[in-house]
N, C-alpha and C. Protein backbone atom coordinates (compact mmCIF):
# COMPACT_ATOMS: atom_id res chain seq x y z
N UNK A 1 74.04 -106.71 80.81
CA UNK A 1 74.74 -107.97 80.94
C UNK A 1 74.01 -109.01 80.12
N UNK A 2 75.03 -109.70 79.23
CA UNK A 2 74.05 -110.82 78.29
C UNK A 2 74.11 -111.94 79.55
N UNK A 3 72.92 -112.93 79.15
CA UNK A 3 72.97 -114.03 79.61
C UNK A 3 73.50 -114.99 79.61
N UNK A 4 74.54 -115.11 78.48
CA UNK A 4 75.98 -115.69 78.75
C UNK A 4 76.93 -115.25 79.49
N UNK A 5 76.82 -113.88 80.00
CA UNK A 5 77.82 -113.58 81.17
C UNK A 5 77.43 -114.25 82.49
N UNK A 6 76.57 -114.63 82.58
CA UNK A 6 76.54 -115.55 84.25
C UNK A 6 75.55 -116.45 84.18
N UNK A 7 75.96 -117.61 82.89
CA UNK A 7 76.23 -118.86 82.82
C UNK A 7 76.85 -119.57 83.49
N UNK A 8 78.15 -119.03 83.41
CA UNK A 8 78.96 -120.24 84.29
C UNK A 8 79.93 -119.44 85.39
N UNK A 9 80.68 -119.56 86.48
CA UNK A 9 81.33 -118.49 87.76
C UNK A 9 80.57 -119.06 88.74
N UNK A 10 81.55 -118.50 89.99
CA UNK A 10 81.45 -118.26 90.95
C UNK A 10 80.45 -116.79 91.07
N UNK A 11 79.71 -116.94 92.20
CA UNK A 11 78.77 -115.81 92.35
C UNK A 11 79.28 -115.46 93.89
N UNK A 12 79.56 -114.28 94.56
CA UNK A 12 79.45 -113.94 95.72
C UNK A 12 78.02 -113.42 96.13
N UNK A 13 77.41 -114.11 96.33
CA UNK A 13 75.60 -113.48 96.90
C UNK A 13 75.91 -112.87 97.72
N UNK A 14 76.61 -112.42 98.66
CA UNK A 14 76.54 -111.48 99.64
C UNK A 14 77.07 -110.16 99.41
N UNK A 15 77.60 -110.27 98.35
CA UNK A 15 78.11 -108.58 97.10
C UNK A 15 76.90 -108.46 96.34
N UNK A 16 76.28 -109.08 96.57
CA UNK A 16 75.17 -108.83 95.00
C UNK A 16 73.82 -107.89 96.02
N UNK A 17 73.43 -106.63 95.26
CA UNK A 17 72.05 -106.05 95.92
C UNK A 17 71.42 -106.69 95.66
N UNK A 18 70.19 -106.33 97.04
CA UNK A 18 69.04 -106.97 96.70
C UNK A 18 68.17 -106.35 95.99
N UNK A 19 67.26 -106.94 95.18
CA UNK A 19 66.34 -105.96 94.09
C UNK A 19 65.17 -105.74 94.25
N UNK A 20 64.39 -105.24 94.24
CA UNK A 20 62.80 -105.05 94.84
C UNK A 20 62.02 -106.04 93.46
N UNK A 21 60.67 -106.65 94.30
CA UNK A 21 60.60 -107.61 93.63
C UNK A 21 58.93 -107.39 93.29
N UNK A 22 58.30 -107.01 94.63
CA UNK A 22 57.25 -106.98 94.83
C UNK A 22 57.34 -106.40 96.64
N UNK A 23 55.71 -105.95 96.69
CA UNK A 23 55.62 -105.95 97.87
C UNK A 23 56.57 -106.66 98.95
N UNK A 24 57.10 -106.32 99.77
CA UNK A 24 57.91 -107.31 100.98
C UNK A 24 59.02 -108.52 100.39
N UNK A 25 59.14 -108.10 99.27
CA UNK A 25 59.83 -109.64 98.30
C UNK A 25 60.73 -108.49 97.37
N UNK A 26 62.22 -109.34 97.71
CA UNK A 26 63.52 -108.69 96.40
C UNK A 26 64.27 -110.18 96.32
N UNK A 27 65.00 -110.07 95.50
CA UNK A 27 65.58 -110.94 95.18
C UNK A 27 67.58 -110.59 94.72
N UNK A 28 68.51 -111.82 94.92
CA UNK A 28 69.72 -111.67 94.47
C UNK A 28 69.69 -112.37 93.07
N UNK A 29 69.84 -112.16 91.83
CA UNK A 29 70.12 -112.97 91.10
C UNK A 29 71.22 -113.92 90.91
N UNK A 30 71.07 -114.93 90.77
CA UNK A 30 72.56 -115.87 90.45
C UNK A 30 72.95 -116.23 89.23
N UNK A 31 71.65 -116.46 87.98
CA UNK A 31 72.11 -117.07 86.93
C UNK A 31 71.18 -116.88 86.31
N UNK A 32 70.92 -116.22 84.85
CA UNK A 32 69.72 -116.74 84.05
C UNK A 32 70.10 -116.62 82.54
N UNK A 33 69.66 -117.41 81.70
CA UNK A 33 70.20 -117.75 80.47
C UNK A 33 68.96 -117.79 79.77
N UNK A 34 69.17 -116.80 78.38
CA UNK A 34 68.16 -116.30 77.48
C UNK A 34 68.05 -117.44 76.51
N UNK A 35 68.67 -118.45 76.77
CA UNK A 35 68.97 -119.51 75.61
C UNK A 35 68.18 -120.24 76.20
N UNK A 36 67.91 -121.29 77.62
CA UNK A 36 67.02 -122.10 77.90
C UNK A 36 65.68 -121.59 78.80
N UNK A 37 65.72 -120.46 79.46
CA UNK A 37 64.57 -119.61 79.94
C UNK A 37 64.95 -120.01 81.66
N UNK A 38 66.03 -120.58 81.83
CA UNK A 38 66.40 -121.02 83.09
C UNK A 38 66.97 -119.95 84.14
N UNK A 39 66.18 -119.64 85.08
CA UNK A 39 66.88 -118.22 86.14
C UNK A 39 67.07 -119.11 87.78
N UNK A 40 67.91 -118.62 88.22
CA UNK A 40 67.84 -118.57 89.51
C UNK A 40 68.53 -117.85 90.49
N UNK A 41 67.75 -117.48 91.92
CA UNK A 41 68.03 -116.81 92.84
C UNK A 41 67.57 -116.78 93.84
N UNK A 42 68.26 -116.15 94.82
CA UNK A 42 67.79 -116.08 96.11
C UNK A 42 66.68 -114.99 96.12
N UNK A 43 65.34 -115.45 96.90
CA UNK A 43 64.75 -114.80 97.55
C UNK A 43 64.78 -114.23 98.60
N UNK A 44 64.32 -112.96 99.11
CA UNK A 44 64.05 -112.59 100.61
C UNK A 44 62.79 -112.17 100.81
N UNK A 45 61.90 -112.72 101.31
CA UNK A 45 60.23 -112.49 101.39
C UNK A 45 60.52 -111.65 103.39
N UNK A 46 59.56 -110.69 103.22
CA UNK A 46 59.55 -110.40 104.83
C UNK A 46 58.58 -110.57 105.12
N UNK A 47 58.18 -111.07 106.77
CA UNK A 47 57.22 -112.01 107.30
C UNK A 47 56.08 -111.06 106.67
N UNK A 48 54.91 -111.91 106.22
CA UNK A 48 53.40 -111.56 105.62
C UNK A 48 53.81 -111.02 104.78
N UNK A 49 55.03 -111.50 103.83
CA UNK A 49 54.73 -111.18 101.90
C UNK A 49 54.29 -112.35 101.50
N UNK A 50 53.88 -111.72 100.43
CA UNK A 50 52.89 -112.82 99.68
C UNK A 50 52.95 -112.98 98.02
N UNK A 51 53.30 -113.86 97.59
CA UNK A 51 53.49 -114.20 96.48
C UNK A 51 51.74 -114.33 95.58
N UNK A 52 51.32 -113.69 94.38
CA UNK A 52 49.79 -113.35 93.75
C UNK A 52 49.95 -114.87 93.75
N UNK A 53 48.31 -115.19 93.07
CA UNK A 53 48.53 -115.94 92.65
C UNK A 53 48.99 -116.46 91.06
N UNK A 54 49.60 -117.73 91.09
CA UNK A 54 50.50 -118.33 89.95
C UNK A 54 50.29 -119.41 89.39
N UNK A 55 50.77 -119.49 87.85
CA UNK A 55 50.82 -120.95 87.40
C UNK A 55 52.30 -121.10 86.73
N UNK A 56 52.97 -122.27 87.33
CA UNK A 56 54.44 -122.29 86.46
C UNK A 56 54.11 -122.99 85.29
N UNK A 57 54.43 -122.21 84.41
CA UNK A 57 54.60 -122.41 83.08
C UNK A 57 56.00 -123.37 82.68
N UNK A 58 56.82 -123.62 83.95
CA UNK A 58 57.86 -124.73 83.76
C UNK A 58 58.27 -125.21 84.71
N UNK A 59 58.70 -126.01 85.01
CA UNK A 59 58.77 -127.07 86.59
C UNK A 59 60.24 -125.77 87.41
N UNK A 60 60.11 -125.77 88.75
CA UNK A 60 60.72 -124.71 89.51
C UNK A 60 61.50 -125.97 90.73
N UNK A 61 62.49 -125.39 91.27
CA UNK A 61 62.77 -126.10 92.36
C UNK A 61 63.22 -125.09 93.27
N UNK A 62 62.61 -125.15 94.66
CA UNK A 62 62.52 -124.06 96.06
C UNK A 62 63.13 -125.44 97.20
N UNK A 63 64.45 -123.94 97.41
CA UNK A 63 64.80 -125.04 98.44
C UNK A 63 65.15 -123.56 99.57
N UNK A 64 64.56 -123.98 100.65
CA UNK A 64 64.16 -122.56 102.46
C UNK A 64 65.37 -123.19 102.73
N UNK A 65 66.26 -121.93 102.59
CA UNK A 65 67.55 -121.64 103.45
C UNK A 65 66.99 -121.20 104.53
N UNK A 66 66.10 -120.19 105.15
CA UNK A 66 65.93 -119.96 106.44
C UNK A 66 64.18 -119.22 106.37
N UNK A 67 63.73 -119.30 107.64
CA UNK A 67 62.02 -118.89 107.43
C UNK A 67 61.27 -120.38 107.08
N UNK A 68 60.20 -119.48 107.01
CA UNK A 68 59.14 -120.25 106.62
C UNK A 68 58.09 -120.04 105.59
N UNK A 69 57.27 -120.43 104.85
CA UNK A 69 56.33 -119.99 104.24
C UNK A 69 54.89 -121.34 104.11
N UNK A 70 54.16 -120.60 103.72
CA UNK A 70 52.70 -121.65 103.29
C UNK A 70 52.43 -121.52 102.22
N UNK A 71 52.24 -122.64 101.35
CA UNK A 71 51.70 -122.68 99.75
C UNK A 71 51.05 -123.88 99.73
N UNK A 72 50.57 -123.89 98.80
CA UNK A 72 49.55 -125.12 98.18
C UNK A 72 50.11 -126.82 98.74
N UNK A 73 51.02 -126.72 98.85
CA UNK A 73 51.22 -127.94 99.77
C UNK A 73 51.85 -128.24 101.24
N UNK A 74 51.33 -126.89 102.05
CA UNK A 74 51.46 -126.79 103.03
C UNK A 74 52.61 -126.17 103.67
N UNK A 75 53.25 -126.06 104.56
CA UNK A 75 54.20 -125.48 105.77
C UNK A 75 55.47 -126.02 105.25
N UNK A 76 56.57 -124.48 104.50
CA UNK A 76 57.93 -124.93 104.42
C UNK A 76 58.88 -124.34 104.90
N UNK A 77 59.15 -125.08 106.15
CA UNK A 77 60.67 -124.86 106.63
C UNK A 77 62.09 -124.51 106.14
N UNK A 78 63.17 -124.25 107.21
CA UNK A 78 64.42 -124.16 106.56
C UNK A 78 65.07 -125.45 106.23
N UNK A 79 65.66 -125.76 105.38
CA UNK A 79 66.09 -127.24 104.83
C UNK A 79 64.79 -127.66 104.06
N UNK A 80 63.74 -127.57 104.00
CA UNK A 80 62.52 -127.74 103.22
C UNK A 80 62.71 -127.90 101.34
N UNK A 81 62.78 -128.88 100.67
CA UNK A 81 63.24 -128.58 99.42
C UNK A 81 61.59 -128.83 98.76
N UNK A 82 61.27 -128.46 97.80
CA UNK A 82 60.14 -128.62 96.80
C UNK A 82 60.10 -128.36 95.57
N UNK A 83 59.36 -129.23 95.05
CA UNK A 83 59.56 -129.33 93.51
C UNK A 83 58.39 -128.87 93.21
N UNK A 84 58.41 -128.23 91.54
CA UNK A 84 57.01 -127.51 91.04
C UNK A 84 56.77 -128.30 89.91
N UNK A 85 55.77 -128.71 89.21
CA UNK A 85 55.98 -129.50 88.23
C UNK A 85 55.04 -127.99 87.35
N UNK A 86 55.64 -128.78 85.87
CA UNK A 86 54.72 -127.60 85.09
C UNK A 86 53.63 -127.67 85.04
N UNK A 87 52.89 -126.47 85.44
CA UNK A 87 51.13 -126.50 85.38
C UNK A 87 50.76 -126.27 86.95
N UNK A 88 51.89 -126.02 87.48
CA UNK A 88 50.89 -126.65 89.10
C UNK A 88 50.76 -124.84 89.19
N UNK A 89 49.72 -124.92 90.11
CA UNK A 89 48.87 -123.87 90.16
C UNK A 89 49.10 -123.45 91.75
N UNK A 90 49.24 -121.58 92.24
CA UNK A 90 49.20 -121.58 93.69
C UNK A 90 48.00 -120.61 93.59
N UNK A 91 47.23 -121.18 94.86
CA UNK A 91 46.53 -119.52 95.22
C UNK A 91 47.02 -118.72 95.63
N UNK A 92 48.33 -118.60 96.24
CA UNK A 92 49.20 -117.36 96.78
C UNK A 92 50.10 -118.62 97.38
N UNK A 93 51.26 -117.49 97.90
CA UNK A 93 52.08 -118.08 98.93
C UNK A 93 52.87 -117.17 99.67
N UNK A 94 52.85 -117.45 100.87
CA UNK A 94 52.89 -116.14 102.25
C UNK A 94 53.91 -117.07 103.09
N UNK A 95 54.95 -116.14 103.08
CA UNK A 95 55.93 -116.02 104.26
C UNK A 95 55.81 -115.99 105.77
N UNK A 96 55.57 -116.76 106.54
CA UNK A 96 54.98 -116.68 107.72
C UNK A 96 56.19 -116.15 108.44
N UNK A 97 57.25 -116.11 108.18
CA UNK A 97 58.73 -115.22 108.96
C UNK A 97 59.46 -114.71 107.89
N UNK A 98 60.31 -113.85 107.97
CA UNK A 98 61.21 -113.42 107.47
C UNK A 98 62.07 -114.45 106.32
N UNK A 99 61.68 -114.77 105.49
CA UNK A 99 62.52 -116.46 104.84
C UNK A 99 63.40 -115.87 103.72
N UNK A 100 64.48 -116.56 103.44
CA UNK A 100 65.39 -116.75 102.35
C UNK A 100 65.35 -118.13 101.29
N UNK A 101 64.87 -117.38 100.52
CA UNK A 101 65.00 -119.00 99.77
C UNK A 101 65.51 -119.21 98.28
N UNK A 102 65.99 -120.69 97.94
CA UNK A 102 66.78 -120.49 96.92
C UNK A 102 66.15 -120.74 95.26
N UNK A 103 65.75 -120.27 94.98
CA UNK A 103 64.81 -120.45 93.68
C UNK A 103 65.04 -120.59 92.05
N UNK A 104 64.97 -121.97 91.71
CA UNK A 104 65.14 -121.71 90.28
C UNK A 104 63.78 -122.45 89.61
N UNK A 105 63.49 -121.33 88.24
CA UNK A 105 62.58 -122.20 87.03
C UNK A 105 63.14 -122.39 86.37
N UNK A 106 62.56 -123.25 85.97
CA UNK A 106 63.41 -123.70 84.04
C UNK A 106 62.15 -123.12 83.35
N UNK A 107 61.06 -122.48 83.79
CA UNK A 107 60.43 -121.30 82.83
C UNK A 107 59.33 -120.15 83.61
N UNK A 108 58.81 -119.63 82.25
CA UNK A 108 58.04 -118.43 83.17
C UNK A 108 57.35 -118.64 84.32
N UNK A 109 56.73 -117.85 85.14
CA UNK A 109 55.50 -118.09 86.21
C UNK A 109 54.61 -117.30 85.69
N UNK A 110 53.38 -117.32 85.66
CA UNK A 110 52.30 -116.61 85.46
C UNK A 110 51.27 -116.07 86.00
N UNK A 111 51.67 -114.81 86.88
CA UNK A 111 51.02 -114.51 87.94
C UNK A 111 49.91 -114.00 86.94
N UNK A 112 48.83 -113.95 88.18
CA UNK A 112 46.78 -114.02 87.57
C UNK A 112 46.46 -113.29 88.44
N UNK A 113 45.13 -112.41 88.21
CA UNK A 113 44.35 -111.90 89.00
C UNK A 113 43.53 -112.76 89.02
N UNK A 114 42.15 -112.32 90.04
CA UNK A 114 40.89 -113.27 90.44
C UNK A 114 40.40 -113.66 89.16
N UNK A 115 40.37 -113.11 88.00
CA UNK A 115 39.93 -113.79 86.84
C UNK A 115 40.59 -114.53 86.06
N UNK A 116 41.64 -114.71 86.54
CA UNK A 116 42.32 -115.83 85.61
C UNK A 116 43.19 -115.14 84.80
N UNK A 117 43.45 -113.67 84.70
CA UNK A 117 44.31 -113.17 83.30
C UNK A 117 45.59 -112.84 83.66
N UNK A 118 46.64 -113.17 83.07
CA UNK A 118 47.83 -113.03 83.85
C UNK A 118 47.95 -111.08 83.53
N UNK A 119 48.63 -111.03 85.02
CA UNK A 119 49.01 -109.52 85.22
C UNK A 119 50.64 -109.55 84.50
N UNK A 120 51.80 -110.67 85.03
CA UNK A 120 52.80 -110.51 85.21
C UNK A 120 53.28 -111.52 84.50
N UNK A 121 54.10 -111.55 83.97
CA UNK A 121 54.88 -113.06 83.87
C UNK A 121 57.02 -112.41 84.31
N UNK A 122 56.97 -113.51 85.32
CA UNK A 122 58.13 -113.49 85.38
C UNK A 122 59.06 -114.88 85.07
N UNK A 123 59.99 -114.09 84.29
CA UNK A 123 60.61 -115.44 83.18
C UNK A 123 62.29 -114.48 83.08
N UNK A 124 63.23 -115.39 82.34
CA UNK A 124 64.31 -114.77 82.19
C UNK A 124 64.38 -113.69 81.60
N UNK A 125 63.19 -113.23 80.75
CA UNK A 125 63.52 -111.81 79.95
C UNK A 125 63.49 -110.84 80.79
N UNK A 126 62.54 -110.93 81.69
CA UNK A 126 62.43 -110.26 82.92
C UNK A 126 63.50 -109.57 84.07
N UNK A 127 64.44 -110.59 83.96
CA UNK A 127 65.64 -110.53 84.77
C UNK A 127 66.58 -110.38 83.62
N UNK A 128 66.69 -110.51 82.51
CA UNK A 128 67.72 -109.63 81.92
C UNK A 128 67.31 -108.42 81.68
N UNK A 129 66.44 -108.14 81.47
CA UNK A 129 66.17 -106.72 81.48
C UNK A 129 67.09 -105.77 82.64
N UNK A 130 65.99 -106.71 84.03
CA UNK A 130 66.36 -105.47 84.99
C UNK A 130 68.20 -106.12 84.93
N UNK A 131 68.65 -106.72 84.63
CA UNK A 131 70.66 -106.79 84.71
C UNK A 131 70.57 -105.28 83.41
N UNK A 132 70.09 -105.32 82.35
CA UNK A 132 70.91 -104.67 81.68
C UNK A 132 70.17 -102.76 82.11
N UNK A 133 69.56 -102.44 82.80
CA UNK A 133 69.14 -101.45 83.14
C UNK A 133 70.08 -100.67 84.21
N UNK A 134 70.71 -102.05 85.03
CA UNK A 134 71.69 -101.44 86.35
C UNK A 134 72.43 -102.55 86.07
N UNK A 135 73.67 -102.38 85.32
CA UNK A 135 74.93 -103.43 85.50
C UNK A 135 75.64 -103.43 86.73
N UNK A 136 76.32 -104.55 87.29
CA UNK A 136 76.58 -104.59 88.44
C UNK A 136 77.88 -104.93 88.48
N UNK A 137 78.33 -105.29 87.34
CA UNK A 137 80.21 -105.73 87.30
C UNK A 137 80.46 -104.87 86.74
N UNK A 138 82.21 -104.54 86.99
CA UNK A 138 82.63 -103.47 85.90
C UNK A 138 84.13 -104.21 86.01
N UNK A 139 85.03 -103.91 84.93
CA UNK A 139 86.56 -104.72 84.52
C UNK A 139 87.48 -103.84 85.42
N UNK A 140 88.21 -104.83 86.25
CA UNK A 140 89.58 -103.87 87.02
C UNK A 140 90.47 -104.54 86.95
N UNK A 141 91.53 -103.90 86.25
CA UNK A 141 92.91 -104.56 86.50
C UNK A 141 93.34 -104.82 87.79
N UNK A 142 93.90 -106.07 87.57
CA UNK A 142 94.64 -106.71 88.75
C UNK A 142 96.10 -105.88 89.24
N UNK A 143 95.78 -106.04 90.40
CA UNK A 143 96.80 -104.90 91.58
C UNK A 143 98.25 -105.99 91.06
C-alpha cells in the first residue's frame, strides 16, 4: 500500500489487526505519508509494557483513550493529551494498565540503548514497509 492510499478516508479501527510492535505493545495503523514522515495510530500497550528508551526526532502528539502510563512527565490518564516537542528525550515509558492510546509523529523516534546508539528508529518507512508486506484492503464490487 503506497502512502497516498491512506492519506485521506474514513478508517474503521475496529476492522484493522492489531500488529505486534514490541514486547506487550501492537499497534492499528491509521495514516502515514512517505511525503511528510507523518504516521499515526492507535496503540495497545499491556499493563508493564514498556516503551526503550527514546528521542523524537519530531514533535509527537499522545492523546490516552483508556489506561494509564508513566513517562518523563509523569502519570497519564484516559482523556490525558501530551505534546512531544522535537528533541525531548524519555528514559522509558511503562503502561501501568492495559492503555490504548492515540499516537501521531510528524517524525522518526529514536529508540537507544544504555549507550546512547540508536537500536531502532521508528518513522513512516517503517510502517510502510510492514503495510506493503501484509496488504489489508482488497477491491470488491458493489452488491
Amino acid at each position: 500500500m503506497s502512502g497516498m492510499a491512506m492519506m485521506n478516508g474514513l478508517v474503521h479501527t475496529a476492522d484493522l489487526e492489531w500488529k505486534p510492535l514490541g514486547p506487550g505493545t501492537s499497534y492499528r495503523l491509521l495514516r502515514v505519508s512517505a511525503e511528510t514522515g507523518v504516521w499515526s495510530a492507535i496503540l495497545k500497550m499491556e499493563k508493564g509494557a514498556v516503551f526503550a528508551p527514546h528521542k523524537h526526532l519530531g514533535p509527537a502528539e499522545i492523546f490516552i483513550l483508556s489506561g494509564s502510563t508513566h513517562d518523563r512527565l509523569g502519570i497519564t490518564r484516559a482523556g490525558d493529551y501530551e505534546f512531544e516537542p522535537l528533541g525531548a528525550e524519555h528514559p522509558a515509558t511503562t503502561a501501568l494498565e492495559e492503555s490504548l492510546i492515540h499516537f501521531t509523529a510528524h517524525g522518526p523516534i529514536a529508540f537507544h540503548d544504555d549507550k546512547g546508539r540508536i537500536v531502532m528508529l521508528l518513522d513512516s518507512e517503517f510502517f510502510l514497509k510492514a503495510q506493503e508486506q501484509e496488504p489489508q484492503y482488497s477491491l470488491k464490487k458493489a452488491a
